[in-house]
N, C-alpha and C. Protein backbone atom coordinates (compact mmCIF):
# COMPACT_ATOMS: atom_id res chain seq x y z
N UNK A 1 -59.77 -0.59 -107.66
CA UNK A 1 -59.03 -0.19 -108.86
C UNK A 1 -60.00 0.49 -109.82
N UNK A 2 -59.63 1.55 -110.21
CA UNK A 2 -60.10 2.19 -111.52
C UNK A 2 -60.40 1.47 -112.61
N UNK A 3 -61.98 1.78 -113.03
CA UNK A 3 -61.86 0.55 -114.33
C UNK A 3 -61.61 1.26 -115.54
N UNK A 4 -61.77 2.52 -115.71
CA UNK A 4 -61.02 2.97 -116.89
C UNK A 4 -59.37 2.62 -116.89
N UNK A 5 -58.71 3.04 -115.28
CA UNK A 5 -57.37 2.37 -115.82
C UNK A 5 -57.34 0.66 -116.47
N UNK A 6 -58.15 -0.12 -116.09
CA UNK A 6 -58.64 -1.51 -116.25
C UNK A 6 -58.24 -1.35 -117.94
N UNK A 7 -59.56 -0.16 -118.16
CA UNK A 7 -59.77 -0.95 -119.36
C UNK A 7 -58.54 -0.02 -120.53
N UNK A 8 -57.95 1.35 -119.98
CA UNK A 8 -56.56 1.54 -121.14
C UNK A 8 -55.65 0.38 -120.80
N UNK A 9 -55.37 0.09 -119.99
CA UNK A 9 -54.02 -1.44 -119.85
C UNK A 9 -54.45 -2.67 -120.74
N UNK A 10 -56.10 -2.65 -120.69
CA UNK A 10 -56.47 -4.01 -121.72
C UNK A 10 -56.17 -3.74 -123.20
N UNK A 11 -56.68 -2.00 -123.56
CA UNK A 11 -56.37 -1.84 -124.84
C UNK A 11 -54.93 -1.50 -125.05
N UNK A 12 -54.41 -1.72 -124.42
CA UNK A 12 -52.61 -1.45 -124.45
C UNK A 12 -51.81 -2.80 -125.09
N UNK A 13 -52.77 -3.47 -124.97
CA UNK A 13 -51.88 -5.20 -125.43
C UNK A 13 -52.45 -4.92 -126.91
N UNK A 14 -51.26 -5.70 -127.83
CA UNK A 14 -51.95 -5.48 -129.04
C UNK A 14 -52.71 -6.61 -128.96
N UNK A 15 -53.59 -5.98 -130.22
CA UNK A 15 -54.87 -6.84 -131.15
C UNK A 15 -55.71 -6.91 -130.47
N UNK A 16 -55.97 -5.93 -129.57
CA UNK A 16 -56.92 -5.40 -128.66
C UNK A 16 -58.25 -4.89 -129.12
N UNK A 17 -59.24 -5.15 -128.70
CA UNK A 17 -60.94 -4.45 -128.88
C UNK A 17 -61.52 -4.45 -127.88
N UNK A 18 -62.67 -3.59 -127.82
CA UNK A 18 -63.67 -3.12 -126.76
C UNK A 18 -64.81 -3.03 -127.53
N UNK A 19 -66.12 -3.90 -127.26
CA UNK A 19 -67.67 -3.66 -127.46
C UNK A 19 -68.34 -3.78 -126.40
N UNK A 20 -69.29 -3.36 -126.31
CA UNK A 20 -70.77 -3.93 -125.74
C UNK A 20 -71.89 -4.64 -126.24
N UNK A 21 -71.40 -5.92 -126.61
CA UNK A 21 -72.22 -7.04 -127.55
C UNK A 21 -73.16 -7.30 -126.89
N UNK A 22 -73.27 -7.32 -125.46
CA UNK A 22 -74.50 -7.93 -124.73
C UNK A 22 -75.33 -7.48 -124.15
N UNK A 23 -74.92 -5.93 -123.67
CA UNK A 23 -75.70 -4.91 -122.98
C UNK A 23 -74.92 -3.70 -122.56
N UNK A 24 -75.71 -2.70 -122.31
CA UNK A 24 -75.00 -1.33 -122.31
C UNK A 24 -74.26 -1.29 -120.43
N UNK A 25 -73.82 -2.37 -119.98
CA UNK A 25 -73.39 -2.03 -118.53
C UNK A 25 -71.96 -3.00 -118.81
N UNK A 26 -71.96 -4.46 -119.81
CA UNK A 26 -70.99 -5.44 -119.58
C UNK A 26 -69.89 -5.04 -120.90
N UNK A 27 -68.91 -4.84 -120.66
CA UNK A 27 -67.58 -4.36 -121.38
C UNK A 27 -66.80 -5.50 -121.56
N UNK A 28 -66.82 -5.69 -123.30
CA UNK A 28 -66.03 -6.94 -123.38
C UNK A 28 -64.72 -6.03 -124.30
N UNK A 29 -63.82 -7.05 -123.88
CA UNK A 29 -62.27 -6.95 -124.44
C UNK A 29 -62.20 -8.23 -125.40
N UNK A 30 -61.54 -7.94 -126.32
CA UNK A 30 -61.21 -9.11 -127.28
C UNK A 30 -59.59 -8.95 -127.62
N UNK A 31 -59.11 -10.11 -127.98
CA UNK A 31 -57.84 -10.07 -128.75
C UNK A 31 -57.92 -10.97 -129.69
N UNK A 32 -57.73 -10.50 -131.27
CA UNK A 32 -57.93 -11.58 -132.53
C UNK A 32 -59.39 -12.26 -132.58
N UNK A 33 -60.29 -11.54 -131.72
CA UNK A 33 -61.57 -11.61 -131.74
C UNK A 33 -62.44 -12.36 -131.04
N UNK A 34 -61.67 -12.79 -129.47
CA UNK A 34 -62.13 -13.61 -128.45
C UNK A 34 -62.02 -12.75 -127.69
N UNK A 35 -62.76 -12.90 -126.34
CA UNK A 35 -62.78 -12.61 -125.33
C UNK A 35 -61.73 -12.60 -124.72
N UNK A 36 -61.11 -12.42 -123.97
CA UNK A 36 -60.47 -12.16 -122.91
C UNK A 36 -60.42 -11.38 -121.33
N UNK A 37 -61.28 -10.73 -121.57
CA UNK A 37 -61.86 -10.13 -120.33
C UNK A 37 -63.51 -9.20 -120.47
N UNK A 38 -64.39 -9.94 -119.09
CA UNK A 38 -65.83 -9.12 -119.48
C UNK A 38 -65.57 -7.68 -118.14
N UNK A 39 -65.92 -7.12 -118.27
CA UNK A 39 -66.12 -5.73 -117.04
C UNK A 39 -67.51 -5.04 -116.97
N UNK A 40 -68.19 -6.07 -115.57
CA UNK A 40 -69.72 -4.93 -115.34
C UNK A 40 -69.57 -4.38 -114.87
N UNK A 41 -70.39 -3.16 -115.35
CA UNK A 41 -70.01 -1.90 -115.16
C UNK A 41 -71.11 -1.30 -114.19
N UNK A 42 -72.34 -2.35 -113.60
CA UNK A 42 -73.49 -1.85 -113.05
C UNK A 42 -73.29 -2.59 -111.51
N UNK A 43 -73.73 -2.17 -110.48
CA UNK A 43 -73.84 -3.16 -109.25
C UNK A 43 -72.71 -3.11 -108.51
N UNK A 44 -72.16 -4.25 -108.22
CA UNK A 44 -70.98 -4.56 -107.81
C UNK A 44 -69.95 -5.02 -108.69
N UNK A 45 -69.18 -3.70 -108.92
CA UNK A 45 -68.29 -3.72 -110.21
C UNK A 45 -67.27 -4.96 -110.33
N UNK A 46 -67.20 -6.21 -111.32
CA UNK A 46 -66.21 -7.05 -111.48
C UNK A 46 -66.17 -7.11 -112.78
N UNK A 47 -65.31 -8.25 -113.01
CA UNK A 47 -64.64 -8.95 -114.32
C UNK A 47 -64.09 -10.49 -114.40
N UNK A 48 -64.64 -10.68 -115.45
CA UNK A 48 -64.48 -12.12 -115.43
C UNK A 48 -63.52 -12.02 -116.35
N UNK A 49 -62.33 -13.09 -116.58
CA UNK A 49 -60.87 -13.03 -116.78
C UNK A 49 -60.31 -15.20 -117.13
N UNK A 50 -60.31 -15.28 -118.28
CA UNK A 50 -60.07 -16.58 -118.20
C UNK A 50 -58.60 -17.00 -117.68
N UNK A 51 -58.82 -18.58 -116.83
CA UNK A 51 -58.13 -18.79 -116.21
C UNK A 51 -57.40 -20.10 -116.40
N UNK A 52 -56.03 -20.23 -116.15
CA UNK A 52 -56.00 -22.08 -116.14
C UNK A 52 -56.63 -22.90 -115.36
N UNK A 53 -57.26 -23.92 -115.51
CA UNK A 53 -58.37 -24.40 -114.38
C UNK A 53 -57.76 -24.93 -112.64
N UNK A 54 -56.43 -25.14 -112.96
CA UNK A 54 -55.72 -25.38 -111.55
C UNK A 54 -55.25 -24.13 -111.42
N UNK A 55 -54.79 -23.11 -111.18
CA UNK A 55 -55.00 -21.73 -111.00
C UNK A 55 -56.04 -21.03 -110.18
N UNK A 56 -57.24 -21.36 -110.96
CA UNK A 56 -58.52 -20.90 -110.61
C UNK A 56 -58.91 -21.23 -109.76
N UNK A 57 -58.56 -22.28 -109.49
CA UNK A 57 -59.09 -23.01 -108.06
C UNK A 57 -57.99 -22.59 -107.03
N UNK A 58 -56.78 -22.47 -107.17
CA UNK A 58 -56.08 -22.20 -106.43
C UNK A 58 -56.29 -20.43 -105.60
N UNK A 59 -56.68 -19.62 -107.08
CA UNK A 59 -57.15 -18.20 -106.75
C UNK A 59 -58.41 -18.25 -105.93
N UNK A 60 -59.42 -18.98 -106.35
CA UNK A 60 -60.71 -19.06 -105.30
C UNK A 60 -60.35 -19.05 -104.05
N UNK A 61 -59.57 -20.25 -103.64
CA UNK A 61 -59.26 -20.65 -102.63
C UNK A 61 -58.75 -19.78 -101.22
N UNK A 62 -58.02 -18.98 -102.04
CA UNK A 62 -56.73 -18.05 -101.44
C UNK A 62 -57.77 -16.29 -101.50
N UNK A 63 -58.28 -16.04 -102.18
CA UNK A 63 -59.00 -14.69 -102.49
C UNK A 63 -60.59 -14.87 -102.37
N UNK A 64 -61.24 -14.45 -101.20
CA UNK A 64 -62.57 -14.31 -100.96
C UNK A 64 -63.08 -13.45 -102.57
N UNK A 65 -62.80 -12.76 -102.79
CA UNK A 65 -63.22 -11.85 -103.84
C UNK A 65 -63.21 -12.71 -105.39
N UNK A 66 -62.67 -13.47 -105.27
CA UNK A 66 -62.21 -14.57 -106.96
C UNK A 66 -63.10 -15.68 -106.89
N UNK A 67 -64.62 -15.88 -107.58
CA UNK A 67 -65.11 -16.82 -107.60
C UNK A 67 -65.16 -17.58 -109.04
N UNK A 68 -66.06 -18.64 -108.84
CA UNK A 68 -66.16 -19.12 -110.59
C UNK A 68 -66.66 -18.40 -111.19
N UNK A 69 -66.22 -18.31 -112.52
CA UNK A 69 -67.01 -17.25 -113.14
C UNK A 69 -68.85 -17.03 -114.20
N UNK A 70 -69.17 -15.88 -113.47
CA UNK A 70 -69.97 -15.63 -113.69
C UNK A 70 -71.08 -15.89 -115.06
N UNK A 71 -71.53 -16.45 -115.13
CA UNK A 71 -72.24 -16.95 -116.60
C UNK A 71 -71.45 -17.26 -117.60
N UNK A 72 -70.36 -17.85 -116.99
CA UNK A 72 -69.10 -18.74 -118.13
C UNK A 72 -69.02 -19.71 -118.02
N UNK A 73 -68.24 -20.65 -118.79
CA UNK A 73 -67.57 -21.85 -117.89
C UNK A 73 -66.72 -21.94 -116.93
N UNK A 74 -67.21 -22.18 -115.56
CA UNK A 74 -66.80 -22.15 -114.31
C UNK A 74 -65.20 -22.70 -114.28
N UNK A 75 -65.20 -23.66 -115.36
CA UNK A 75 -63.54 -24.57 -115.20
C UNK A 75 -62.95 -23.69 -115.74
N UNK A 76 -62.65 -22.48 -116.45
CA UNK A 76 -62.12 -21.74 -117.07
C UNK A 76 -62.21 -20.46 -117.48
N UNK A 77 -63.22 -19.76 -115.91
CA UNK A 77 -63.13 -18.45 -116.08
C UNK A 77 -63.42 -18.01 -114.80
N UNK A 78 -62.32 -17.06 -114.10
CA UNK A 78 -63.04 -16.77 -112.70
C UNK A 78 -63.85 -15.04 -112.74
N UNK A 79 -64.48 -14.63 -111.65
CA UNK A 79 -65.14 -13.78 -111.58
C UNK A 79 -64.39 -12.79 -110.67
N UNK A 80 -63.89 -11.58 -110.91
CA UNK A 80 -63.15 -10.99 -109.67
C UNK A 80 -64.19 -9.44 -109.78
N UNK A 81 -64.79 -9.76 -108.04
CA UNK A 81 -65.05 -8.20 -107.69
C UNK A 81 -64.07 -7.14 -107.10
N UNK A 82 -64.19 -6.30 -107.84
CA UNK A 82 -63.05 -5.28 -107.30
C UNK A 82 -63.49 -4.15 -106.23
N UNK A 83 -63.60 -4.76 -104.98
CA UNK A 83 -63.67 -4.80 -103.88
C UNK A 83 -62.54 -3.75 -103.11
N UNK A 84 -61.54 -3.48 -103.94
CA UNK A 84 -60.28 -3.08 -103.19
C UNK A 84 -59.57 -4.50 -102.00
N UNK A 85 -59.72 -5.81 -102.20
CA UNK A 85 -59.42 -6.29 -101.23
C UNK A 85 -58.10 -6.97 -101.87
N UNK A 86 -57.95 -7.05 -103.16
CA UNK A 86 -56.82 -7.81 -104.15
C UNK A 86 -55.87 -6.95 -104.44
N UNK A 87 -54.79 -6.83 -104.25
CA UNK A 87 -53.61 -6.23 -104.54
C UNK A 87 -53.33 -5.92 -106.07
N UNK A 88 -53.19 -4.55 -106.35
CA UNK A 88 -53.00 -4.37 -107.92
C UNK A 88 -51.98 -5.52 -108.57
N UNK A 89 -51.17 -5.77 -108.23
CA UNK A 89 -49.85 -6.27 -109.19
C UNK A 89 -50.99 -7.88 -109.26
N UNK A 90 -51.62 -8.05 -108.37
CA UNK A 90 -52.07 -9.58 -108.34
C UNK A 90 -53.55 -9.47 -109.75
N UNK A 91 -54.16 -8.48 -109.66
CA UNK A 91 -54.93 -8.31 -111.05
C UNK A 91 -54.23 -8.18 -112.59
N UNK A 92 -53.49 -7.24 -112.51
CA UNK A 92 -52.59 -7.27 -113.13
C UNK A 92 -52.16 -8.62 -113.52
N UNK A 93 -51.32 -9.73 -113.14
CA UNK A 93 -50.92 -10.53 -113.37
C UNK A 93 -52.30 -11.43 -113.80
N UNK A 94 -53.68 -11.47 -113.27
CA UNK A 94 -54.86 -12.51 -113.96
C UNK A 94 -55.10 -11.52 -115.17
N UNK A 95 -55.02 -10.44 -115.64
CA UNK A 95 -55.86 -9.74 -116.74
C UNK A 95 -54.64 -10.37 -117.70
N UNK A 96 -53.37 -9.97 -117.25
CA UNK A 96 -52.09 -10.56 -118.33
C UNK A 96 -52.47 -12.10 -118.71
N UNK A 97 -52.43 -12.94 -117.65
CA UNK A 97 -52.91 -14.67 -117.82
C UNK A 97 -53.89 -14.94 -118.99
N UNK A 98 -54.84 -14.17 -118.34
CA UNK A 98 -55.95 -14.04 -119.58
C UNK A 98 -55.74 -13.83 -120.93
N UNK A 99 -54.80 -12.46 -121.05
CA UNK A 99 -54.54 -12.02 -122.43
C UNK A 99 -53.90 -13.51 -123.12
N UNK A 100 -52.87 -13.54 -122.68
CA UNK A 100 -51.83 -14.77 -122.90
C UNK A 100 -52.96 -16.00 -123.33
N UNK A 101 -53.86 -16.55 -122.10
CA UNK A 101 -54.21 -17.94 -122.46
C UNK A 101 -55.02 -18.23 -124.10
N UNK A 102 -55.71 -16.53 -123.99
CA UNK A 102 -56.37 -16.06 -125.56
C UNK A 102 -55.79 -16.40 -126.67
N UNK A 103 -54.61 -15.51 -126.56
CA UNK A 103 -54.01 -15.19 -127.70
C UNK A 103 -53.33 -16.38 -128.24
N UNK A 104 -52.69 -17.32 -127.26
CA UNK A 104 -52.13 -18.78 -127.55
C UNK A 104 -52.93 -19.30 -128.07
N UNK A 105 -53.98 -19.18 -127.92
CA UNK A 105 -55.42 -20.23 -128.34
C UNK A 105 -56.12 -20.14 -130.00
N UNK A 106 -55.27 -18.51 -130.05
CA UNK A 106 -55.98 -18.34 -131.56
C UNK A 106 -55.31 -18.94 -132.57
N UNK A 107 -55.92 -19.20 -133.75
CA UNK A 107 -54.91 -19.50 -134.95
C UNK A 107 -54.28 -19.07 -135.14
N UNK A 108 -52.82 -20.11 -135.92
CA UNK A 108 -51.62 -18.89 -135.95
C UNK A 108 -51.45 -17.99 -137.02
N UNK A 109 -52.53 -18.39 -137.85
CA UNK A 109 -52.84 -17.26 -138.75
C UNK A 109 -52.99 -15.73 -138.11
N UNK A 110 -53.84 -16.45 -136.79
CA UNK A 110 -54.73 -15.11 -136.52
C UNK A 110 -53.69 -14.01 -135.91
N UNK A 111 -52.83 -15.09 -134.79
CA UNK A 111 -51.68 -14.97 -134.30
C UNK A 111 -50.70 -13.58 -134.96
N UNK A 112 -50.73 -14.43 -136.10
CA UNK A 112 -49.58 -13.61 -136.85
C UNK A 112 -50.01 -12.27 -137.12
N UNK A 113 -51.14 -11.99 -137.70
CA UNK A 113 -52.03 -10.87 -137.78
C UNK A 113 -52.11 -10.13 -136.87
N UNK A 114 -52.28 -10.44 -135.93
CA UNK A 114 -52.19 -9.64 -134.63
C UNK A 114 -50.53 -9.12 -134.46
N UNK A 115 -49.98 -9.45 -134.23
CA UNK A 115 -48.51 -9.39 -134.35
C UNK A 115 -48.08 -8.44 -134.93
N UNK A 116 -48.75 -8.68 -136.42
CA UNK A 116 -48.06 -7.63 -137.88
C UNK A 116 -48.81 -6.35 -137.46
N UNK A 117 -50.26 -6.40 -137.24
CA UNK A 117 -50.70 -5.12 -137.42
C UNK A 117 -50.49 -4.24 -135.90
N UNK A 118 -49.86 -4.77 -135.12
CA UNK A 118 -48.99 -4.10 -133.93
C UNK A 118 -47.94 -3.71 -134.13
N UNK A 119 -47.14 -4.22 -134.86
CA UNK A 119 -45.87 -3.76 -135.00
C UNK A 119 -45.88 -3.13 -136.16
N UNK A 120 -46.67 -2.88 -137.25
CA UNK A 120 -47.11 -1.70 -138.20
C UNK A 120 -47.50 -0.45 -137.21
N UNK A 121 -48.29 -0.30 -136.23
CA UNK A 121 -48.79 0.33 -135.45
C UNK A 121 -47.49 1.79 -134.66
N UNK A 122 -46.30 0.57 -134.29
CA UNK A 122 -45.36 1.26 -133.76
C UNK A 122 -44.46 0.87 -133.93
């Protein structure tokens, strides 16, 4: 999969951001100012994508390519190389998981903010 398409679909969700806080190869996504998805961009191209922890194990299990994730917490973030061996709609559905488990997680202050300044947007 294309990681520029990767990364317009990430900035497509609102309350969306893109930096390089850690180095000029690892692409982080934020929503309301967390993480939600990392993308290296050097080597063997992946992304780490937080996960529900029975999920994650279930994705390991089932997908050679989906391990724990990479310099995270393993219970709650898997690592996917994009290998071409994972079916789009099935990334798709962990980058969405991710967005979701984020955005639930933030305050609902933050919540709401995100919300308003999306729907100001369009």
């Amino acid at each position: 999969m294309d990681i520029e398409w990767i990364r317009s679909y990430c900035l497509s969700k609102k309350g969306t951001e893109e930096s390089f806080p850690f180095d000029d190869t690892t692409l982080v996504i934020k929503v309301g100012g967390k993480i939600f998805i990392l993308i290296s961009l050097e080597g063997d191209v992946s992304m780490n994508l937080k996960c529900d922890p029975t999920l994650a194990i279930e994705l390991r299990e089932a997908h050679p390519a989906i391990s724990p994730g990479y310099h995270m917490n393993k219970k709650h973030w898997n690592t996917i190389f994009l290998d071409g061996s994972l079916p789009k709609n099935l990334l798709l559905e962990m980058i969405d998981h991710s967005y979701e488990l984020v955005f639930k997680s933030l305050p609902g202050k933050v919540r709401l903010e995100v919300d308003e300044s999306y729907f100001d947007k369009n």
